[in-house]
C-alpha atoms as a PDB file:
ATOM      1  CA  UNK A   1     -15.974   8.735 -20.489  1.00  0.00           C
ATOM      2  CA  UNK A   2     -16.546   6.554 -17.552  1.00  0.00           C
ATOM      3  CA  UNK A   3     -14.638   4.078 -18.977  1.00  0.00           C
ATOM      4  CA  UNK A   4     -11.607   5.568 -19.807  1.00  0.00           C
ATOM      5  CA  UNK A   5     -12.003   7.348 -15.723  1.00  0.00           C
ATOM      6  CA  UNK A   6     -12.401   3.590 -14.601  1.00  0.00           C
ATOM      7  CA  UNK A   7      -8.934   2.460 -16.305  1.00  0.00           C
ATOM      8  CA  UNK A   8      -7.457   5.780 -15.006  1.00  0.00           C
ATOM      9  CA  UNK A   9      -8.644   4.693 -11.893  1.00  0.00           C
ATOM     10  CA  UNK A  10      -7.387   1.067 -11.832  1.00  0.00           C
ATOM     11  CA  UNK A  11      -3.916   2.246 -13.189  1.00  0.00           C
ATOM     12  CA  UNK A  12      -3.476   5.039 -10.523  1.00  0.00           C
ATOM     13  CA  UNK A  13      -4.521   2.431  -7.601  1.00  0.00           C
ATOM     14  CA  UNK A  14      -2.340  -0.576  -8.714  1.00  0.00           C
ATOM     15  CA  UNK A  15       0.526   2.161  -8.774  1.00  0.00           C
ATOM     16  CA  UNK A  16       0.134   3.320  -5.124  1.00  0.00           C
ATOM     17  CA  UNK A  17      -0.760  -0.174  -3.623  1.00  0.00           C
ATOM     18  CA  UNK A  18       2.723  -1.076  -2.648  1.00  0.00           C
ATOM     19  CA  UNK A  19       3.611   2.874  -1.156  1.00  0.00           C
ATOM     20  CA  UNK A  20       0.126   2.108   0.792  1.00  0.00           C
ATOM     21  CA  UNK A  21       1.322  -0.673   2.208  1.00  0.00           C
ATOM     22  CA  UNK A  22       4.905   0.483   3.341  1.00  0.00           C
ATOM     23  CA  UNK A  23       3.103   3.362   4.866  1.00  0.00           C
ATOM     24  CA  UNK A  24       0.692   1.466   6.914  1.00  0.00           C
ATOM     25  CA  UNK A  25       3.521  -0.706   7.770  1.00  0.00           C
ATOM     26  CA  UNK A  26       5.454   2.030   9.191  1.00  0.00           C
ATOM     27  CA  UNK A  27       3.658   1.399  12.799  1.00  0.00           C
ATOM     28  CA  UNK A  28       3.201  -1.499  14.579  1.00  0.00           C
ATOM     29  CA  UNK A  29       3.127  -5.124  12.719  1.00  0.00           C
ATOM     30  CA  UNK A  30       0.035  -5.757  11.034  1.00  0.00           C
ATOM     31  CA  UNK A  31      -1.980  -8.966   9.379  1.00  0.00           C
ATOM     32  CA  UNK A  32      -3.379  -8.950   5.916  1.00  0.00           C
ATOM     33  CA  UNK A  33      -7.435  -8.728   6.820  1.00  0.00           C
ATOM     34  CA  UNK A  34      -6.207  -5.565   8.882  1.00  0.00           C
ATOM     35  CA  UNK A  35      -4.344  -3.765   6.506  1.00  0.00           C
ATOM     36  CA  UNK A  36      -7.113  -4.697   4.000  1.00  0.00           C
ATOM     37  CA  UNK A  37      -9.563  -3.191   6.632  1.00  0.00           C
ATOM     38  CA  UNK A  38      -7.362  -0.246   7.711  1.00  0.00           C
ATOM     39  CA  UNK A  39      -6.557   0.671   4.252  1.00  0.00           C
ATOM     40  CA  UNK A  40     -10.047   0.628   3.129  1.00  0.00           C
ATOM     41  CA  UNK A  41     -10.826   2.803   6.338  1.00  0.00           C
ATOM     42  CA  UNK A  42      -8.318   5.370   5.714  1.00  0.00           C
ATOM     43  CA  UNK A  43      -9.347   5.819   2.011  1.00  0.00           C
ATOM     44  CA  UNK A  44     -12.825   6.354   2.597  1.00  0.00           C
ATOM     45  CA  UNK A  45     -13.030   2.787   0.611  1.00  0.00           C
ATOM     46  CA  UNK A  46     -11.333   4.332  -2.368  1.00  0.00           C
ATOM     47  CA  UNK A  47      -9.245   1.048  -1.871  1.00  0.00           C
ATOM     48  CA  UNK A  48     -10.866  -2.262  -1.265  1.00  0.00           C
ATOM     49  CA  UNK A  49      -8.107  -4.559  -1.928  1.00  0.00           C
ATOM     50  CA  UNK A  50      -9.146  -8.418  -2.456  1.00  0.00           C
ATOM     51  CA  UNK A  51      -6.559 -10.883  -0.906  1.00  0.00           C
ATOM     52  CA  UNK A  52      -5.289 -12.060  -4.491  1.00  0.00           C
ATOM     53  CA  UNK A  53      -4.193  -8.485  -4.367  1.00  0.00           C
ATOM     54  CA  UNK A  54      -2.721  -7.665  -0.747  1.00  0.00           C
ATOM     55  CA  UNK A  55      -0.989 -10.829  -0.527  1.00  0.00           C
ATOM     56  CA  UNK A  56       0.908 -10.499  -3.967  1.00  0.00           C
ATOM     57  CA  UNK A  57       2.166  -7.184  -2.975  1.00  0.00           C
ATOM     58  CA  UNK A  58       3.345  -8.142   0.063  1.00  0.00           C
ATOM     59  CA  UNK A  59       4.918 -10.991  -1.060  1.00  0.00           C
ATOM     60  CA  UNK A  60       6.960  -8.661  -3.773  1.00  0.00           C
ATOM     61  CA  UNK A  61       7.848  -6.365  -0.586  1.00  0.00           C
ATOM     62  CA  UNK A  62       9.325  -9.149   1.046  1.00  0.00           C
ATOM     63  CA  UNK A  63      11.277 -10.221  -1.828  1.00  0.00           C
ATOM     64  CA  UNK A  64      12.472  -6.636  -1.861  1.00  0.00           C
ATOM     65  CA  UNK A  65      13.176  -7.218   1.776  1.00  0.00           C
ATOM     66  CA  UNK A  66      10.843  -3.861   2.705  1.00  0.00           C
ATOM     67  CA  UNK A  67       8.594  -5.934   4.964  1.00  0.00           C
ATOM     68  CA  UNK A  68       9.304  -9.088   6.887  1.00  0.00           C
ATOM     69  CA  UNK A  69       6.514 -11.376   7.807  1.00  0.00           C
ATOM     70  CA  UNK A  70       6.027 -13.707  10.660  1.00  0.00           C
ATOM     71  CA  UNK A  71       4.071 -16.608  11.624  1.00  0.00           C
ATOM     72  CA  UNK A  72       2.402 -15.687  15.267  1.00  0.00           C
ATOM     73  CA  UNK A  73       0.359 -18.644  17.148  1.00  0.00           C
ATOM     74  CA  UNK A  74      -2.141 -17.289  19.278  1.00  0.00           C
ATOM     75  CA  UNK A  75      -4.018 -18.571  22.223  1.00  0.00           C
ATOM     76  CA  UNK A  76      -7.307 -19.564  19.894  1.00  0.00           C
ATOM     77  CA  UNK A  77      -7.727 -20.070  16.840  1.00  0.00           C
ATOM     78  CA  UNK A  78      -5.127 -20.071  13.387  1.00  0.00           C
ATOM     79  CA  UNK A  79      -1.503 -18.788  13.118  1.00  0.00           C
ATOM     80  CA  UNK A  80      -1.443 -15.355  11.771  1.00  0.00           C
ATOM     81  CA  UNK A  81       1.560 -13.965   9.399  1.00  0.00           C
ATOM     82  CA  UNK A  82       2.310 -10.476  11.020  1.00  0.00           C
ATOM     83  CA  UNK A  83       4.672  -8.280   8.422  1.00  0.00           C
ATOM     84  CA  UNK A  84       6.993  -5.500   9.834  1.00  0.00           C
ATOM     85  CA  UNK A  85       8.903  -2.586   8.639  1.00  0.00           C
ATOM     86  CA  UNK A  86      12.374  -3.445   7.973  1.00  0.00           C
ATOM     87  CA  UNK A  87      15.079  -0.355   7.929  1.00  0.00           C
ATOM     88  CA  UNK A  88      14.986  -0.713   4.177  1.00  0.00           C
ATOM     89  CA  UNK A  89      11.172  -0.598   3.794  1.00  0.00           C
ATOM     90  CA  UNK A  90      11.995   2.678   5.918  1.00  0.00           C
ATOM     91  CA  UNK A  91      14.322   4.145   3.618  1.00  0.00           C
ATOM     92  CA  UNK A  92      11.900   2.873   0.661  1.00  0.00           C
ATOM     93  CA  UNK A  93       9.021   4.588   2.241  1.00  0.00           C
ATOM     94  CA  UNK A  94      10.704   8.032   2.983  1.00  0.00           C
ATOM     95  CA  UNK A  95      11.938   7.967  -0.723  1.00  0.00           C
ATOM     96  CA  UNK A  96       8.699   6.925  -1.926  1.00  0.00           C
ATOM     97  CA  UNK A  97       6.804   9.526   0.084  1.00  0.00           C
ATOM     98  CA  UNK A  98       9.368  12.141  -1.846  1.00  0.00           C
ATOM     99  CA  UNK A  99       8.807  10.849  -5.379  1.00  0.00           C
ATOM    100  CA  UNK A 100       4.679  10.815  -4.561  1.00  0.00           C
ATOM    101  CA  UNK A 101       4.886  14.263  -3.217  1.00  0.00           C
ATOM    102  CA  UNK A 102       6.769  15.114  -6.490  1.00  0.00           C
ATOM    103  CA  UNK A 103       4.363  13.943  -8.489  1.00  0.00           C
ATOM    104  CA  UNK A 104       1.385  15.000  -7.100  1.00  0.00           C
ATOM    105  CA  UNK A 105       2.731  18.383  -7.439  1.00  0.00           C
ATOM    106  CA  UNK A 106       3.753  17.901 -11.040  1.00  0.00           C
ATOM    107  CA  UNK A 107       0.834  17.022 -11.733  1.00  0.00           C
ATOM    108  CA  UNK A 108      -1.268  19.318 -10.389  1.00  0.00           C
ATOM    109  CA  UNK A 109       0.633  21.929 -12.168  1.00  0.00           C
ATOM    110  CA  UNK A 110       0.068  20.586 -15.291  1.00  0.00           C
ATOM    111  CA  UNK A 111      -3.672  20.258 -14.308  1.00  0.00           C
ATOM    112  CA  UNK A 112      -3.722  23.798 -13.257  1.00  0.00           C
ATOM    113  CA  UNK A 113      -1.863  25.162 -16.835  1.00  0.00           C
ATOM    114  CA  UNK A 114      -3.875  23.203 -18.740  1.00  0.00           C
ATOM    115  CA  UNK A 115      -7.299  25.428 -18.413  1.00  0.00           C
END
């Protein structure tokens, strides 16, 4: 059983990574080791995303043009890639937030009627 919980798991996480990230996105410009931080913060380290993760996704968000990223200098120390909202990610995010609810709730319906 834990096995097939521990796929279920995997498959439900790589599914949500990319709403995750719009979401967190939706406030003020972030840097990968911060999102990776704030999203393992905010899920009670249900995700612990490894860079050849974060940086993948973000990279397919930007293709998508969702997120925009940006090479900041800063007074010490390396340049830091900063990625933003665009008014598409927006849009994305509010429709993705709609089809999650969705499907939470279709889900949990079936859940429910299945007893």
């Amino acid at each position: 059983m834990a096995e097939l919980s521990a796929e279920w798991t995997a498959e439900l996480k790589k599914g949500s990574i990319q709403l995750c990230l719009l979401a967190l996105l939706a406030g003020p410009p972030k840097y990968g080791f911060q999102m990776i931080k704030e999203l393992r913060e905010l899920s009670h380290e249900f995700f612990d995303l490894k860079e050849g993760t974060l940086y993948p996704a973000l990279r397919r968000l930007e293709e998508r043009e969702f997120v925009k990223g940006e090479w900041i200098e800063r007074e010490a120390g390396v340049p830091r890639k900063y990625y933003t909202l665009t008014a598409r990610g927006r849009r994305a995010l509010e429709e993705a937030r709609a089809v999650w609810s969705e499907m939470a709730h279709s889900v949990d319906r079936v859940l429910r009627g299945s007893r």
